[in-house]
C-alpha atoms as a PDB file:
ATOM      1  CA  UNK A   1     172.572 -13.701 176.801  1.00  0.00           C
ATOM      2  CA  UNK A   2     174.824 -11.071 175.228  1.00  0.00           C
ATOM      3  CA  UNK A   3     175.950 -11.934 172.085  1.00  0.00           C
ATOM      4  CA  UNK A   4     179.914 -11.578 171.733  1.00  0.00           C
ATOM      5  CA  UNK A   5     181.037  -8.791 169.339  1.00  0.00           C
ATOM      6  CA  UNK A   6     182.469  -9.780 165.671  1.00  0.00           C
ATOM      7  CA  UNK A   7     185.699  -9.594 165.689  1.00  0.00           C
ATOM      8  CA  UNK A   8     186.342  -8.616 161.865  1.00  0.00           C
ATOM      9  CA  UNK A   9     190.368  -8.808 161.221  1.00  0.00           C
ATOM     10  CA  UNK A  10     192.132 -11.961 161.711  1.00  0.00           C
ATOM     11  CA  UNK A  11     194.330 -12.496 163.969  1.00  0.00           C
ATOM     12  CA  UNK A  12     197.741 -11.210 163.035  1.00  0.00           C
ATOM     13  CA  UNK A  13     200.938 -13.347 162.547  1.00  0.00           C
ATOM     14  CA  UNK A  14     203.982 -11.281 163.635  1.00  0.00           C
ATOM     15  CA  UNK A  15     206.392 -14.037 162.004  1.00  0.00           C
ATOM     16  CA  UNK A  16     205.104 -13.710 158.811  1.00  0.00           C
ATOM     17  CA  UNK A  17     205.782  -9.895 157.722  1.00  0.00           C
ATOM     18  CA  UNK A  18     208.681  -9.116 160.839  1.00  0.00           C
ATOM     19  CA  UNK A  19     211.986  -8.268 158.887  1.00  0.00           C
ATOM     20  CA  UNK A  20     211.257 -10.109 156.256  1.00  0.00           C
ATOM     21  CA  UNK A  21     211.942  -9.148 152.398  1.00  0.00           C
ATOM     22  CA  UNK A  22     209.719  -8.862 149.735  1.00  0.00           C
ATOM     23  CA  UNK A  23     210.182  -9.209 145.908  1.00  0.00           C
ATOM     24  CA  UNK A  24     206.812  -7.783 144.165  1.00  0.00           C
ATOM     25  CA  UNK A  25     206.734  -8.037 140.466  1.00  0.00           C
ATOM     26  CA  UNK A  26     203.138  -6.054 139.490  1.00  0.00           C
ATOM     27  CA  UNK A  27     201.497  -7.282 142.574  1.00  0.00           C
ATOM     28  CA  UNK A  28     197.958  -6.355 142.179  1.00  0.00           C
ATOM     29  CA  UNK A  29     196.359  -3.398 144.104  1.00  0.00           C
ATOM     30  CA  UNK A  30     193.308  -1.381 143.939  1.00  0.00           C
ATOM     31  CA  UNK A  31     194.166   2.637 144.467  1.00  0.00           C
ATOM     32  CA  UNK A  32     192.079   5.366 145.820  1.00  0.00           C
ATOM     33  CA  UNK A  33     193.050   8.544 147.528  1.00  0.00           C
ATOM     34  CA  UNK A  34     191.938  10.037 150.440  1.00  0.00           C
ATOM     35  CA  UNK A  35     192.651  14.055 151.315  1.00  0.00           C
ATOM     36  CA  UNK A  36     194.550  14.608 154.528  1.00  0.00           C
ATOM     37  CA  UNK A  37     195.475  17.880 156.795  1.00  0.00           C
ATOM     38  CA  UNK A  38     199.261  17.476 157.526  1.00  0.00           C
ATOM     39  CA  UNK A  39     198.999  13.508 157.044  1.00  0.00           C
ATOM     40  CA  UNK A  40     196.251  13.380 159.605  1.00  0.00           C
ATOM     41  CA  UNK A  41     193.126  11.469 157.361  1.00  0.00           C
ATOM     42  CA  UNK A  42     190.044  13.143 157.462  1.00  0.00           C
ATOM     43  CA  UNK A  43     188.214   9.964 159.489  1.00  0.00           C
ATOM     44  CA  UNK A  44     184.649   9.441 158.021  1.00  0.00           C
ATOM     45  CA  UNK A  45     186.345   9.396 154.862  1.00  0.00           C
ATOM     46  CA  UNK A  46     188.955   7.183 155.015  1.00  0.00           C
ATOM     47  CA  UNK A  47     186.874   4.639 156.397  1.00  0.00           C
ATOM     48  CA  UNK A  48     184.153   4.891 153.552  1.00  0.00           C
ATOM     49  CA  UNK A  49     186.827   4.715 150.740  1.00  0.00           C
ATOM     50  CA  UNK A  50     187.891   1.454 152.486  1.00  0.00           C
ATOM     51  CA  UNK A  51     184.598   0.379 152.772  1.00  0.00           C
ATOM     52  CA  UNK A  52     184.129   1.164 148.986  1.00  0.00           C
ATOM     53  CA  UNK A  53     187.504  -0.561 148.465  1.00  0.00           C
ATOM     54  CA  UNK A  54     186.927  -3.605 149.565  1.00  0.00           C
ATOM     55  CA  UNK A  55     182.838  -3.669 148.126  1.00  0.00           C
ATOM     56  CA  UNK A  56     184.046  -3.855 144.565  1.00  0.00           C
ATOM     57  CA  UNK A  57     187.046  -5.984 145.676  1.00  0.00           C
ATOM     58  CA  UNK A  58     184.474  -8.515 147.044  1.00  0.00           C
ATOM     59  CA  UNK A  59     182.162  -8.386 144.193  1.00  0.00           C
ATOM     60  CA  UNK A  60     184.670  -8.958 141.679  1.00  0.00           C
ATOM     61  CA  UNK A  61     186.211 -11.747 143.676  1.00  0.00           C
ATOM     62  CA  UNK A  62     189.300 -10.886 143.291  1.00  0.00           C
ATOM     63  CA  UNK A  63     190.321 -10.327 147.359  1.00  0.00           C
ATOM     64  CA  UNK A  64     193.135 -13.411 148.076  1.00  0.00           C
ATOM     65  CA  UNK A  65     191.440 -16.375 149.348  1.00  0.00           C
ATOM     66  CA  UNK A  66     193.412 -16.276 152.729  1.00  0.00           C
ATOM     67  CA  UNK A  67     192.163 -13.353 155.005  1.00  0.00           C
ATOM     68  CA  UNK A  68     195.507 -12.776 156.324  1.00  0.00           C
ATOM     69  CA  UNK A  69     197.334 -11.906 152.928  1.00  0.00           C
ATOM     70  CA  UNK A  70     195.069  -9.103 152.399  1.00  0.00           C
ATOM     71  CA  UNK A  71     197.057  -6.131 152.699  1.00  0.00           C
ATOM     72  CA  UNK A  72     195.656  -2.687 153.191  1.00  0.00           C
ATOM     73  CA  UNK A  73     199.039  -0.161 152.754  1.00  0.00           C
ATOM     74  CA  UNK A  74     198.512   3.198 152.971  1.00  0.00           C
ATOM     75  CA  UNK A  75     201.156   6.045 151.946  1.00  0.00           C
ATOM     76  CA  UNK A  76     201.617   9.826 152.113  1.00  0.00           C
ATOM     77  CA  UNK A  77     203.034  11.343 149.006  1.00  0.00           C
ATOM     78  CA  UNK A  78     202.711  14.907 150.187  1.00  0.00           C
ATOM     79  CA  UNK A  79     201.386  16.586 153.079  1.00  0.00           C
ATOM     80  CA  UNK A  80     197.321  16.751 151.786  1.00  0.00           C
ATOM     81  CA  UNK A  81     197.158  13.409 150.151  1.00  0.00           C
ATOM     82  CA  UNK A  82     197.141   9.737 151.150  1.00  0.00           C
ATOM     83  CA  UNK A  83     197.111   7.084 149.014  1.00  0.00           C
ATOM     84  CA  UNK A  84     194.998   3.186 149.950  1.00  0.00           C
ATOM     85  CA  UNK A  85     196.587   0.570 147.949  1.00  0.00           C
ATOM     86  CA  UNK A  86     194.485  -3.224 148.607  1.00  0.00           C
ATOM     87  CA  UNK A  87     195.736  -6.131 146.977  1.00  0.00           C
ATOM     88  CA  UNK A  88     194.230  -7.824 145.033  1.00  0.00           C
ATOM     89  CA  UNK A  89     194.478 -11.177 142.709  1.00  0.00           C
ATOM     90  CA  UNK A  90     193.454  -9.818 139.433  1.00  0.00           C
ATOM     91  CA  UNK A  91     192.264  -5.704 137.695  1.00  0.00           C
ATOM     92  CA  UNK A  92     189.228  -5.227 137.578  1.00  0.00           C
ATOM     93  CA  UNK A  93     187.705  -3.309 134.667  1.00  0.00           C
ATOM     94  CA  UNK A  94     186.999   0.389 134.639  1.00  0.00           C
ATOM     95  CA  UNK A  95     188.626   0.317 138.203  1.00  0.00           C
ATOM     96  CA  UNK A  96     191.501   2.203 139.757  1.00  0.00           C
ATOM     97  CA  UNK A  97     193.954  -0.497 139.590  1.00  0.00           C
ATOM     98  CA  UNK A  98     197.545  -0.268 140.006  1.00  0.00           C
ATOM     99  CA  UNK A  99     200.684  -2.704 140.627  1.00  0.00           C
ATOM    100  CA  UNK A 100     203.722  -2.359 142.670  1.00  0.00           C
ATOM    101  CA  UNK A 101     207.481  -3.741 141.644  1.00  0.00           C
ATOM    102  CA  UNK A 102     210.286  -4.265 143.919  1.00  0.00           C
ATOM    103  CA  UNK A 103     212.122  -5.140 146.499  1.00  0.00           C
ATOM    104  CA  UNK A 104     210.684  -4.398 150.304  1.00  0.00           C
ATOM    105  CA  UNK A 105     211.251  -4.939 153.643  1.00  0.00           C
ATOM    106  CA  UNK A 106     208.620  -5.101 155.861  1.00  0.00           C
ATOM    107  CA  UNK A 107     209.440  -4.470 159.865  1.00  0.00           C
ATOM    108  CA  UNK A 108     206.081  -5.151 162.529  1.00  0.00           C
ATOM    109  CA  UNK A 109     205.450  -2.177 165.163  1.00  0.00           C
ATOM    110  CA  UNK A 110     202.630  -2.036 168.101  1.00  0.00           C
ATOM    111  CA  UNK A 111     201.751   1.203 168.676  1.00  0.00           C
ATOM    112  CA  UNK A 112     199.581   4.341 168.158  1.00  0.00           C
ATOM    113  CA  UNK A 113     199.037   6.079 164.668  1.00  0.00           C
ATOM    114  CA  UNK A 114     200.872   9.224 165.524  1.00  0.00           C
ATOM    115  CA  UNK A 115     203.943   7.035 166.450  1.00  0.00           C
ATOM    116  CA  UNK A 116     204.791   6.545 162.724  1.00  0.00           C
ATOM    117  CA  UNK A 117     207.667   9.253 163.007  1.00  0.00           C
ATOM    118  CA  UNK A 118     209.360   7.288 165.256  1.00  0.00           C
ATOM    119  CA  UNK A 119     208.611   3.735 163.819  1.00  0.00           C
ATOM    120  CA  UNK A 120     210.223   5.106 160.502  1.00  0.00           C
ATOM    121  CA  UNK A 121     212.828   6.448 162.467  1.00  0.00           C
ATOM    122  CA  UNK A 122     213.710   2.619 164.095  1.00  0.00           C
ATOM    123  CA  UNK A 123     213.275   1.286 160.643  1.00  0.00           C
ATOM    124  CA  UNK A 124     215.679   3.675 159.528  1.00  0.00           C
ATOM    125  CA  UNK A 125     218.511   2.077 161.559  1.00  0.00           C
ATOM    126  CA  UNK A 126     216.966  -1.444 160.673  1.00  0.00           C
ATOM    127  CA  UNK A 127     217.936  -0.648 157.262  1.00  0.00           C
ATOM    128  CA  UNK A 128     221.461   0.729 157.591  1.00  0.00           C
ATOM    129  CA  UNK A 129     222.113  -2.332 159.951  1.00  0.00           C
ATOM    130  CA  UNK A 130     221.094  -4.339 156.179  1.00  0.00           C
ATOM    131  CA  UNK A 131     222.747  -1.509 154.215  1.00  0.00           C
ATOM    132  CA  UNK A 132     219.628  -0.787 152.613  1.00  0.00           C
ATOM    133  CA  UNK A 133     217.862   2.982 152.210  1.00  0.00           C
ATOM    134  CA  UNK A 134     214.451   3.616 151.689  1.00  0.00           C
ATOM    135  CA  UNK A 135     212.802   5.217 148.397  1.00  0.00           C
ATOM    136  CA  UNK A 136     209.043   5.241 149.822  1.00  0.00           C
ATOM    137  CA  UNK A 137     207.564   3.925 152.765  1.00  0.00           C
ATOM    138  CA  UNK A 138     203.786   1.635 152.883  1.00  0.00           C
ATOM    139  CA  UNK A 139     202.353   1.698 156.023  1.00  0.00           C
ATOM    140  CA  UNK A 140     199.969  -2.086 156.340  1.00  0.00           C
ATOM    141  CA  UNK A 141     197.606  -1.836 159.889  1.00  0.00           C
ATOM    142  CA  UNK A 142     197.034  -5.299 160.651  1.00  0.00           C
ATOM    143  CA  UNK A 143     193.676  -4.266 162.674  1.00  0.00           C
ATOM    144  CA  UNK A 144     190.990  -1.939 162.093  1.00  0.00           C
ATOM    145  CA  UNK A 145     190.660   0.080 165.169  1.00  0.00           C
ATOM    146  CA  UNK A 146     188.011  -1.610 166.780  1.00  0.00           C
ATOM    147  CA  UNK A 147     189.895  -5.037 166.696  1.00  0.00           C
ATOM    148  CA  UNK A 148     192.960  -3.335 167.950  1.00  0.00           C
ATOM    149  CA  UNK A 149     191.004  -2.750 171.058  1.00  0.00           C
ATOM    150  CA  UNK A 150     189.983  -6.073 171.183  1.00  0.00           C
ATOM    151  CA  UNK A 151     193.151  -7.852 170.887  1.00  0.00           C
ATOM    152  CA  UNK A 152     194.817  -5.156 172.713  1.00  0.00           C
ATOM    153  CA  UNK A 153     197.233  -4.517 169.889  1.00  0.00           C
ATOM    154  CA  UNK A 154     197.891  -1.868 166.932  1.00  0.00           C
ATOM    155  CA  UNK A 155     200.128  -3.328 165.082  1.00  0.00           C
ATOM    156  CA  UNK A 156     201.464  -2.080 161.857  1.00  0.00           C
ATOM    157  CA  UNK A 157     203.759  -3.192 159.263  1.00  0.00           C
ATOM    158  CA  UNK A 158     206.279  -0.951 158.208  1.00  0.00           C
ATOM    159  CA  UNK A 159     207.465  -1.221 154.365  1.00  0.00           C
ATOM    160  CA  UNK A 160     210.473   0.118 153.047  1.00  0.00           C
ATOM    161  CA  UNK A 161     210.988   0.088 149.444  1.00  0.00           C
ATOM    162  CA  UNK A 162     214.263  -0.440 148.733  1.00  0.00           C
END
């Protein structure tokens, strides 16, 4: 018998994050940085700083108890840089840890990685329609890629800090 294959990322509730807002006051996040070639990651090493990520995250014990309010949000300050941001419940010593304040809105896409451009394009006109501009965007993927094939889906939350 073939045994079925683990499906790591739980299943994602669209309702929960689609246009919805946001108030974080110092929610928790661990921080690590990953170099980039014109906002492309470099693949083997994104994936082992998330590994590493969520090792001492796990360890500590300080991932949220629900799978599904993990959030992995991932931005692009410049052109050669990303930065990994994984919330978190509490710092952890000697750690990389860093908070984020504000208010956000957070719109759900389904779609490939190089269709960011024109996700943050639609959630441009999401915000005028709310009279809101954003200062910085957080990109959360709600699968890791081999659970997107599974369920068939990419999606991605979209977060606008406004």
């Amino acid at each position: 018998m073939k045994q079925q294959e683990e499906i790591c990322c739980p299943v994602f509730d669209l309702e929960k994050w689609n246009e919805k807002t946001f108030h974080w006051d110092h929610k928790k996040f661990l921080k690590a940085t990953v170099p980039t070639f014109f906002h492309i990651p470099l693949s083997p090493m994104i994936g082992n700083r998330i590994k590493k990520l969520m090792k001492l995250a796990e360890s500590s014990n300080v991932l949220p108890q629900n799978k599904e309010d993990v959030l992995l949000l991932f931005t692009d300050p410049h052109a050669f840089k990303s930065e990994i941001y994984l919330s978190v419940t509490a710092d952890i010593p000697k750690a990389r840890n860093a908070a984020l304040s504000g208010t956000f809105l957070g719109k759900v896409f389904d779609g490939a990685y190089s269709d960011i451009p024109k996700f943050m394009r639609q959630m441009e006109r999401f915000l005028e329609g709310k009279h809101e501009k954003a200062e910085k965007y957080y990109v959360h993927y709600a699968y890791c890629p081999k659970c997107a094939k599974k369920y068939g889906h990419n999606y991605m939350v979209l977060f606008a800090q406004v």
